[in-house]
N, C-alpha and C. Protein backbone atom coordinates (compact mmCIF):
# COMPACT_ATOMS: atom_id res chain seq x y z
N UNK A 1 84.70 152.93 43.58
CA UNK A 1 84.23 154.25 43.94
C UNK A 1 83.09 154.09 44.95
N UNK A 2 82.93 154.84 45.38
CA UNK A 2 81.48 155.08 46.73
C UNK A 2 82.23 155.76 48.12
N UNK A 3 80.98 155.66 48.86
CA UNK A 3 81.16 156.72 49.90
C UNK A 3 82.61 155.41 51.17
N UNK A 4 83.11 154.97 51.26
CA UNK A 4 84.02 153.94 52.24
C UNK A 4 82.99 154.55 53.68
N UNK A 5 82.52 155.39 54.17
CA UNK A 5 81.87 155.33 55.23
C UNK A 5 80.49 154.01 55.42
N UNK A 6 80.01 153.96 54.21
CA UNK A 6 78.77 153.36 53.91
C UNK A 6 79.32 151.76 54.02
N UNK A 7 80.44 151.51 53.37
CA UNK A 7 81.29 149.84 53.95
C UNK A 7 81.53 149.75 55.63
N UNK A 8 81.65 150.77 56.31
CA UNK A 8 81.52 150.48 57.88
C UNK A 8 80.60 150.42 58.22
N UNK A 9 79.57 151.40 57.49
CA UNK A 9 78.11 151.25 58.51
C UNK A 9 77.61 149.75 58.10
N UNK A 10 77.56 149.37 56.70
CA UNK A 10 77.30 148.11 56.15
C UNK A 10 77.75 146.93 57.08
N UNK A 11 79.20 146.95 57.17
CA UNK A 11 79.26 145.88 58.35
C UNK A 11 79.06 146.21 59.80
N UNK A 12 78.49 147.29 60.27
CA UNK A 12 78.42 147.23 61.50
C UNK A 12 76.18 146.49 61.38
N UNK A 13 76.08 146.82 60.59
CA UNK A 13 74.42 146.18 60.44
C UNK A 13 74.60 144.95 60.18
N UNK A 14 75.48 144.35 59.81
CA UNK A 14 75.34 142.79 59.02
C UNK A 14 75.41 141.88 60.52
N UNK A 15 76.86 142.81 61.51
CA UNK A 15 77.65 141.97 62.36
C UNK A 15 76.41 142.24 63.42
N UNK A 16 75.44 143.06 63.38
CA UNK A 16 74.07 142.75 64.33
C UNK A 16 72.94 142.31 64.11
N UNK A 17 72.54 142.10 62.86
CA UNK A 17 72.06 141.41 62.25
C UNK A 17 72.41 139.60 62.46
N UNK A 18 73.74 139.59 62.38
CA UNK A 18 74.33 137.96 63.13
C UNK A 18 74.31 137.69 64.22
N UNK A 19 74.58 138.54 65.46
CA UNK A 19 75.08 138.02 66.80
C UNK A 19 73.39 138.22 67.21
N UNK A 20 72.35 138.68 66.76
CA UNK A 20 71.29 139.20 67.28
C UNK A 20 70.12 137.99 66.37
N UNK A 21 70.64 137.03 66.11
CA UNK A 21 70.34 135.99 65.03
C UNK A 21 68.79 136.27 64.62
N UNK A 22 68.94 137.79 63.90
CA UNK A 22 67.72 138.11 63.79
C UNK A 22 66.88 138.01 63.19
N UNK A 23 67.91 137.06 61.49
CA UNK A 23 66.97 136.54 60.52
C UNK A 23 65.96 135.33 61.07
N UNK A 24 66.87 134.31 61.60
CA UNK A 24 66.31 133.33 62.15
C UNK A 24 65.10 133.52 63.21
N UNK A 25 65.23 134.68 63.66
CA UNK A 25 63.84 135.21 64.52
C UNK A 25 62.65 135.81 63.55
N UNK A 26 63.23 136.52 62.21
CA UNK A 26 62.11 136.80 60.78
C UNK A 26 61.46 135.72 60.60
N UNK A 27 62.30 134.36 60.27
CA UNK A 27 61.45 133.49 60.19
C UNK A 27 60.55 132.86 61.19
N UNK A 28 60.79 132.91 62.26
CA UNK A 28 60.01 132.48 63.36
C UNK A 28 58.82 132.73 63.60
N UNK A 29 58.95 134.29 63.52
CA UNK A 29 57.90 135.17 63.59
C UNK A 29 56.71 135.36 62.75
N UNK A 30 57.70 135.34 61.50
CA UNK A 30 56.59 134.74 60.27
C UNK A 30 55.94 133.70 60.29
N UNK A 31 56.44 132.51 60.13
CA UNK A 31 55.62 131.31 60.57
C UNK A 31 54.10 131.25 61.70
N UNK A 32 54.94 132.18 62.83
CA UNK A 32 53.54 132.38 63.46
C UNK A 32 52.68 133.28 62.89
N UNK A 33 53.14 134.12 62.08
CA UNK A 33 51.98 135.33 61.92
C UNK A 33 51.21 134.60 60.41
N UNK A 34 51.62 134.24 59.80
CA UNK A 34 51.30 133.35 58.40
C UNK A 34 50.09 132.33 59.06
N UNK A 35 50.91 131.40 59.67
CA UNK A 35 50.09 130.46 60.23
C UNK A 35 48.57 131.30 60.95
N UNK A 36 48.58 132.35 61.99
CA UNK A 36 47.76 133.07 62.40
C UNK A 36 46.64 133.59 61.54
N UNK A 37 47.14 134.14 60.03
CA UNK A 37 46.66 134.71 59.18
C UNK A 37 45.72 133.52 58.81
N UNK A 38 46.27 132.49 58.26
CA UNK A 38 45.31 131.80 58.11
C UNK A 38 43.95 131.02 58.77
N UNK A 39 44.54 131.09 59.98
CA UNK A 39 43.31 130.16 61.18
C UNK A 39 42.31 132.24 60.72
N UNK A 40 42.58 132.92 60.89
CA UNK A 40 41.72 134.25 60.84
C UNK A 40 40.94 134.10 59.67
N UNK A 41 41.60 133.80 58.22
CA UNK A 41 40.89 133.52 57.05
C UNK A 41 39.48 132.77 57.27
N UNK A 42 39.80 131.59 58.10
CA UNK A 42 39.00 130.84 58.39
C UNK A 42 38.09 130.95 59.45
N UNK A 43 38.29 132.06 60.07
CA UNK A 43 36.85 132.66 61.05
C UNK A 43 36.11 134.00 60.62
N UNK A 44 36.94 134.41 59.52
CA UNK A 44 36.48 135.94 58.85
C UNK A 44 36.82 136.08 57.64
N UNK A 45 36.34 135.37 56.30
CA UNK A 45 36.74 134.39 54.98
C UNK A 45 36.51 136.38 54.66
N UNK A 46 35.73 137.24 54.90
CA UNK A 46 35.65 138.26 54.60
C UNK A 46 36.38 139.63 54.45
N UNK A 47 37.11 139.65 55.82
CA UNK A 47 38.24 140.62 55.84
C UNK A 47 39.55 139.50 56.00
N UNK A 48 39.69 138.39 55.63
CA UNK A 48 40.99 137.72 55.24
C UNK A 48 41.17 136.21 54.76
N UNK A 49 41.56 136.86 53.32
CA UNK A 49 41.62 135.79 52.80
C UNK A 49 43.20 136.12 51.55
N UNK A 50 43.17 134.91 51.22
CA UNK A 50 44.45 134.45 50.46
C UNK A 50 45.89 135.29 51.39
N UNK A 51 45.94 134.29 52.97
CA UNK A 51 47.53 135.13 53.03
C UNK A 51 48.14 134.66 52.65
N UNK A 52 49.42 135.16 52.49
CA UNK A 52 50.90 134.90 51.99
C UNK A 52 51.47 135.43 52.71
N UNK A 53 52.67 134.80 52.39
CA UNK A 53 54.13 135.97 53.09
C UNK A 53 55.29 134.97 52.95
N UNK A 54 56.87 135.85 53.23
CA UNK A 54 57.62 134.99 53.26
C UNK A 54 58.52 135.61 54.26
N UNK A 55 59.18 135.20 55.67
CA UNK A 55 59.09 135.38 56.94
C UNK A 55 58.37 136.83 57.41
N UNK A 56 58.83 137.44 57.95
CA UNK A 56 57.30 138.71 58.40
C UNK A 56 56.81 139.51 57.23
N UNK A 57 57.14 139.71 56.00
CA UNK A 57 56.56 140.14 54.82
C UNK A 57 55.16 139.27 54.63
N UNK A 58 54.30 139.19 54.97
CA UNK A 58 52.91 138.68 54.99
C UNK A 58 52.18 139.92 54.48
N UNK A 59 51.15 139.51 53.60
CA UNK A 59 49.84 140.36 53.07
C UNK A 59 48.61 139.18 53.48
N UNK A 60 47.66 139.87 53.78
CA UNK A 60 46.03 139.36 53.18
C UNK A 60 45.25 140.11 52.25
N UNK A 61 44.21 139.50 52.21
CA UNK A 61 42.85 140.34 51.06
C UNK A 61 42.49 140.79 51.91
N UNK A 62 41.34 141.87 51.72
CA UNK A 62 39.85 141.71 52.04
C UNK A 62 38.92 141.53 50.78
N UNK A 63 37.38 141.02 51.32
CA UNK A 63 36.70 141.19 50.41
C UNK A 63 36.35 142.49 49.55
N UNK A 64 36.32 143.76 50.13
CA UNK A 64 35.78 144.85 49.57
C UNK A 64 36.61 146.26 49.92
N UNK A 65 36.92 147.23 49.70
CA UNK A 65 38.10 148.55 49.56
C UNK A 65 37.46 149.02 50.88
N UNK A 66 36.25 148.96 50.85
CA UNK A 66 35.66 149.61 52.05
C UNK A 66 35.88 148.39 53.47
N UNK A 67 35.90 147.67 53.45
CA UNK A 67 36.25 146.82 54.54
C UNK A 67 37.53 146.58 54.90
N UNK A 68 38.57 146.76 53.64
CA UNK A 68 40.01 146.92 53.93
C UNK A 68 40.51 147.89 55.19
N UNK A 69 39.47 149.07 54.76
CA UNK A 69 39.76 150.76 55.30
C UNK A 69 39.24 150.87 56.74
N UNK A 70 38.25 149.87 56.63
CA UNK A 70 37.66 149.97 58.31
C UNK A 70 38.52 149.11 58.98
N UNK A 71 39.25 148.15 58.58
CA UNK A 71 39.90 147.18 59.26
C UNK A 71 41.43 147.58 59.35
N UNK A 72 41.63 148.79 58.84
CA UNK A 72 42.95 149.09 58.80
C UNK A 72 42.91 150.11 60.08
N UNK A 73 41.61 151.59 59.72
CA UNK A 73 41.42 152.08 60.32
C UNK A 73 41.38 151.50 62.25
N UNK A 74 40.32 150.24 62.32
CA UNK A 74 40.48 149.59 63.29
C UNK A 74 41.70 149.05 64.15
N UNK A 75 42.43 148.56 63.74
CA UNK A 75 43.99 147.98 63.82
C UNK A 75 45.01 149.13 64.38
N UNK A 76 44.45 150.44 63.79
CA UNK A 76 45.71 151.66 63.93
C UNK A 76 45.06 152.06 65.46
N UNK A 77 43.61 151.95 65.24
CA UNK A 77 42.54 152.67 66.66
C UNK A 77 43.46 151.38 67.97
N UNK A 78 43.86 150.22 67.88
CA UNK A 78 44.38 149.51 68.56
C UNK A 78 45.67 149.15 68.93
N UNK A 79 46.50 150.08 68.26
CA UNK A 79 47.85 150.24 68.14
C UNK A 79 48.72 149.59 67.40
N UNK A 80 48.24 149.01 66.18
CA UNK A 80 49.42 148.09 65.30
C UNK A 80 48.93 148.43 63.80
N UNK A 81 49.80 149.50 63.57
CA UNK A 81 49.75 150.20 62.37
C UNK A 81 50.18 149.34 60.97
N UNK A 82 49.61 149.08 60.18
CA UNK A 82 49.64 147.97 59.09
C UNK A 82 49.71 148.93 57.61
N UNK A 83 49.71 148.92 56.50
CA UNK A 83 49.83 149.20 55.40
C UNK A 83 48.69 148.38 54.27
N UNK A 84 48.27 149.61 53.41
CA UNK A 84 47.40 149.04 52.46
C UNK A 84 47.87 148.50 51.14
N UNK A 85 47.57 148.01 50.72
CA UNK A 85 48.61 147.40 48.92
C UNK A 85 47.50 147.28 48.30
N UNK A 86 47.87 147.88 46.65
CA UNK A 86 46.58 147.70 45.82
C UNK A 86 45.10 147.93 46.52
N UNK A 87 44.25 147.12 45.94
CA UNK A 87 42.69 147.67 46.11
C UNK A 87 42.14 147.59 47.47
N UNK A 88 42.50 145.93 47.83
CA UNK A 88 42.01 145.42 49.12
C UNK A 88 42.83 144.53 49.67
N UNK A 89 44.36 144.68 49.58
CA UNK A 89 45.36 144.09 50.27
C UNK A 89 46.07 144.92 51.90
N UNK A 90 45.99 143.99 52.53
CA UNK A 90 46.98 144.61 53.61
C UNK A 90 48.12 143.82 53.91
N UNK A 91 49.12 144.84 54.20
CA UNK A 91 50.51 143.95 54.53
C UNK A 91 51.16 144.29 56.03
N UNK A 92 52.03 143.32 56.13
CA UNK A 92 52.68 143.59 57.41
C UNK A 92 54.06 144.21 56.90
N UNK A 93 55.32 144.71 57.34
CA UNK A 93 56.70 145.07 57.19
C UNK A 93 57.26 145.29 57.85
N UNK A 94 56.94 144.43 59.10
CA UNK A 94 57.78 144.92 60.46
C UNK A 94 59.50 144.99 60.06
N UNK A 95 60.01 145.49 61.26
CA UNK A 95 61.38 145.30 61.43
C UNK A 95 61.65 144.52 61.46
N UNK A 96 63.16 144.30 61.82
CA UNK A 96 64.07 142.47 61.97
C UNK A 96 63.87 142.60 63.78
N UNK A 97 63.27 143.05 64.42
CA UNK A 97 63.61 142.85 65.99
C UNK A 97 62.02 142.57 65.96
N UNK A 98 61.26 142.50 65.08
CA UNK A 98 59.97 141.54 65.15
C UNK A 98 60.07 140.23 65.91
N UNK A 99 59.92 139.85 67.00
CA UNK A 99 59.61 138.50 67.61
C UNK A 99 58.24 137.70 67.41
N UNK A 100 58.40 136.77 68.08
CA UNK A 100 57.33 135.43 67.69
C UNK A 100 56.12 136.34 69.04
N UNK A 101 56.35 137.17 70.04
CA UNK A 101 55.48 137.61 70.61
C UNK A 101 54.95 139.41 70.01
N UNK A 102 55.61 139.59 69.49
CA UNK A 102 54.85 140.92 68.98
C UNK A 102 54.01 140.00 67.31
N UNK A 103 54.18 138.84 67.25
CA UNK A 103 53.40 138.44 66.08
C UNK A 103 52.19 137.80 66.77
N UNK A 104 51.82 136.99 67.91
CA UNK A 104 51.21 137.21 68.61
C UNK A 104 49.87 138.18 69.07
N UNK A 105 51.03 139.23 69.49
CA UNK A 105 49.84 140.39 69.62
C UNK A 105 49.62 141.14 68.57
N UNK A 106 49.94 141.38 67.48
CA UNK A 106 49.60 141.75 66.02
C UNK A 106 47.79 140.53 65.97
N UNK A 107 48.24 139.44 66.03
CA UNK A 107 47.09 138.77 65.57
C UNK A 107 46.00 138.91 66.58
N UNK A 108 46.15 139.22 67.54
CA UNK A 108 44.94 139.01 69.02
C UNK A 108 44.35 140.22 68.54
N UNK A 109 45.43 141.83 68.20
CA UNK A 109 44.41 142.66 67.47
C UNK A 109 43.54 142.43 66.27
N UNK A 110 44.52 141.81 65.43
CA UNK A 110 43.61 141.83 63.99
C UNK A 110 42.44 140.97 64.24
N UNK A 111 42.07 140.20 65.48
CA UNK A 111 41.20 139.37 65.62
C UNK A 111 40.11 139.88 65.61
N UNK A 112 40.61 140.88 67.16
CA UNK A 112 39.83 141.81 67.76
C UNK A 112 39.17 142.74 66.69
N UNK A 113 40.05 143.38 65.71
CA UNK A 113 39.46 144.30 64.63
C UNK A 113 38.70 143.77 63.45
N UNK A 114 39.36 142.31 63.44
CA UNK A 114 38.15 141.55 61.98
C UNK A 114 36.83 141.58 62.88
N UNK A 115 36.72 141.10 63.96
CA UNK A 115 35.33 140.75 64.58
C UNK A 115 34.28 141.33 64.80
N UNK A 116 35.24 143.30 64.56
CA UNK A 116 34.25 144.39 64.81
C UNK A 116 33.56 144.86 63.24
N UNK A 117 34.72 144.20 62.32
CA UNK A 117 34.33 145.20 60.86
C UNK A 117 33.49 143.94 60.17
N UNK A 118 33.37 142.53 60.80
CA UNK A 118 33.38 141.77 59.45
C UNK A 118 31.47 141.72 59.45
């Protein structure tokens, strides 16, 4: 039983999802933005610490709810809109057409925005 329209749209996402080898670009991308996250931990232990992620699904800390909010706030004032989790987590959730250069410029902002809030 189910809708049989929803089995075409299903494979028409999978079969671009393959030829557009876009997982293999999730991971790419992640790697850089993970890796990024961390060299940042280590110049601003304050607005980022403990990242994780597993290909562009990445979170950090901040130290405090109020520094989360200015650094989120900051980030959106610069054009790369991010998401809050729990108290003092932020996450990334880009799309699958996320590249290794929009992870890049994700981090040159968050640089730019840890440097102003921390």
């Amino acid at each position: 039983m189910g809708d049989p329209s929803k089995m075409v749209l299903l494979e028409a996402v999978t079969k671009t999802i393959k030829l557009g080898n876009l997982l293999e670009l999730a991971a790419e991308s992640g790697n850089i933005l993970l890796s990024g996250l961390k060299d940042l931990a280590k110049k601003y232990p304050r607005a980022c610490s403990a990242a994780r992620g597993l290909g562009t699904h990445c979170a950090f800390d901040c130290d405090t709810v109020e520094r989360r909010t200015r650094l989120l706030d900051a980030v959106k004032s610069r054009g790369l809109h991010l998401g809050g989790s729990g108290e003092r987590s932020v996450r990334f959730r880009p799309t699958l057409i996320f590249r290794p250069h929009h992870a890049n410029m994700a981090l040159d902002i968050l640089d730019a925005s840890m440097k102003a809030v921390n």
